[in-house]
Protein backbone atom coordinates (compact mmCIF):
# COMPACT_ATOMS: atom_id res chain seq x y z
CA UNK A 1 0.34 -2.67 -14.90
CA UNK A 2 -2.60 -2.52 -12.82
CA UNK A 3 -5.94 -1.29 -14.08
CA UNK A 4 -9.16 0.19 -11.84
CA UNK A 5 -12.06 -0.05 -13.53
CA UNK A 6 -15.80 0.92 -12.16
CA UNK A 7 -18.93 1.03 -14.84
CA UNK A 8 -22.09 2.26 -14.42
CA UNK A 9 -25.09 2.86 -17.01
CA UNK A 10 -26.23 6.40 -17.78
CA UNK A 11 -29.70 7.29 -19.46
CA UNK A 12 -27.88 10.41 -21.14
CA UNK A 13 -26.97 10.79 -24.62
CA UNK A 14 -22.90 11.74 -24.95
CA UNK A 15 -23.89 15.19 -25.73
CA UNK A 16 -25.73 15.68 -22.27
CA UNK A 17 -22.66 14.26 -20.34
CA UNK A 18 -20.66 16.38 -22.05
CA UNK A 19 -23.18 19.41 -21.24
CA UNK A 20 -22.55 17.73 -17.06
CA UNK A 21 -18.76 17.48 -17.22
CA UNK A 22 -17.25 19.02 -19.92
CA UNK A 23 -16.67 22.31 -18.39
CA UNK A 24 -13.39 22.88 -16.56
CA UNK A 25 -14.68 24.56 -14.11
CA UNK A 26 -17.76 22.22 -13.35
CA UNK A 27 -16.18 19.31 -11.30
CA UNK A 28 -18.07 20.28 -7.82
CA UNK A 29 -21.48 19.80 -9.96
CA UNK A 30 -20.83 16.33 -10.30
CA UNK A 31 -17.82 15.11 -8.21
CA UNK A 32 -18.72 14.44 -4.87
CA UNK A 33 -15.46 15.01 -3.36
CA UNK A 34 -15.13 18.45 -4.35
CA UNK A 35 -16.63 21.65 -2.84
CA UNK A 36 -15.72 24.23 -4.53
CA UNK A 37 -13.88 24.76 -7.73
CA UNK A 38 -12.60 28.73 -8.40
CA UNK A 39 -11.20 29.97 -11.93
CA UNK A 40 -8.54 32.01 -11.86
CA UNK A 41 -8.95 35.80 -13.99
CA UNK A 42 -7.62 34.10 -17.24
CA UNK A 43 -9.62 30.78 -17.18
CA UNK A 44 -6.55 28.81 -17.19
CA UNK A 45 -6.29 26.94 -13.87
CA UNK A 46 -8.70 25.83 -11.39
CA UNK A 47 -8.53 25.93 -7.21
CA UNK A 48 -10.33 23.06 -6.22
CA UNK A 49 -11.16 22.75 -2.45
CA UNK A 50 -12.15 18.91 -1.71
CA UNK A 51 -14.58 17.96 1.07
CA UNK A 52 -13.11 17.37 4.17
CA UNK A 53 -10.01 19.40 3.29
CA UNK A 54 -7.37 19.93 1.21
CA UNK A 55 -6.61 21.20 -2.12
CA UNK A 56 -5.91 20.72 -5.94
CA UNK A 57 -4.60 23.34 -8.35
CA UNK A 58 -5.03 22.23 -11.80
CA UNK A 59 -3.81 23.88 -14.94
CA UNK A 60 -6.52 23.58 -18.41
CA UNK A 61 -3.95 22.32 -21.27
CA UNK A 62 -6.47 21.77 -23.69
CA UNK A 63 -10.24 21.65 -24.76
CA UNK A 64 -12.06 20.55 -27.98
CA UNK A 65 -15.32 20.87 -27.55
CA UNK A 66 -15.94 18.92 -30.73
CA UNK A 67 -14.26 15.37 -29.96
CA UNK A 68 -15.36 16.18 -25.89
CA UNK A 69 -12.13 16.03 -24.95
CA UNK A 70 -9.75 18.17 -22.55
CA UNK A 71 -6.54 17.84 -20.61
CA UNK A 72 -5.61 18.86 -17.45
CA UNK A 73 -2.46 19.06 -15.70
CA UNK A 74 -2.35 18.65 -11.86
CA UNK A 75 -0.15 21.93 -10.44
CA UNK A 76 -0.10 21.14 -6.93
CA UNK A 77 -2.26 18.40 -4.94
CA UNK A 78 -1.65 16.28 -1.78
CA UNK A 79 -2.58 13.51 -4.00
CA UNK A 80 0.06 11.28 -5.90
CA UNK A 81 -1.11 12.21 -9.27
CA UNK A 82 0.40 14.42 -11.56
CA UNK A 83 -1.52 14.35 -14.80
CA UNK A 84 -4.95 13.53 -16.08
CA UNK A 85 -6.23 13.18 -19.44
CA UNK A 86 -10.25 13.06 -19.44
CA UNK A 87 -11.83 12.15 -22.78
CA UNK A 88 -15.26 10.93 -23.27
CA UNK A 89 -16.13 9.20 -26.02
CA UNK A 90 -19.90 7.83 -26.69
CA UNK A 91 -21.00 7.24 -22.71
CA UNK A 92 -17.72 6.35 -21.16
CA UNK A 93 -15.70 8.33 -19.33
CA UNK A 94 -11.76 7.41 -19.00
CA UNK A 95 -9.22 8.88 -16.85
CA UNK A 96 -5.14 8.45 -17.66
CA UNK A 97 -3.68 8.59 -14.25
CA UNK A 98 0.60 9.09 -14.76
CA UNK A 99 0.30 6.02 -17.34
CA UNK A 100 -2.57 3.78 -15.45
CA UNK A 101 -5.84 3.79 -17.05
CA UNK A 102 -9.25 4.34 -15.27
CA UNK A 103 -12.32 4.33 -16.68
CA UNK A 104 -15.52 5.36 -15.38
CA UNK A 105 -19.15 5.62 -16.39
């Protein structure tokens, strides 16, 4: 199976990455391919609108706060992914794309 990987250092501690990305609702903050990211009334999926067009509607499975974890699943998207699974754990960020594994720092 094929495996992505990119690294990069961060002067942050875990608990201020988490504070940067651990929201649901806080990708445009950080990720530069998204504009805009709307909640709907009950918290419980996400519209994202990505630059240059297009968009994602993702559905919050779950969150702990604790272990800075949560799980997302992809509702509709022109992209060929259908599920993510973003943990952090100390400073590194991984991503389970549909069974591949990316990580990122």
């Amino acid at each position: 199976m094929p495996k992505i990987s990119m690294t990069q250092d961060l002067n942050v501690s875990a608990d201020q990455l988490w504070q940067m990305i651990g929201h649901f609702n806080a990708l445009p903050d950080w990720h530069p391919s998204v504009d805009k990211s709307e909640l709907s009334k009950a918290g419980e999926t996400r519209t994202l609108s990505l630059a240059g067009g297009g968009q994602i509607i993702e559905k919050l499975e779950s969150t702990d706060h604790d272990s800075k974890t949560y799980t997302y699943s992809i509702v509709d998207s022109p992209l060929p992914v259908k599920k993510l699974c973003i943990d952090h754990q100390g400073q590194r960020l991984r991503r389970q794309c549909d069974g591949r594994m990316v990580e990122r720092i």
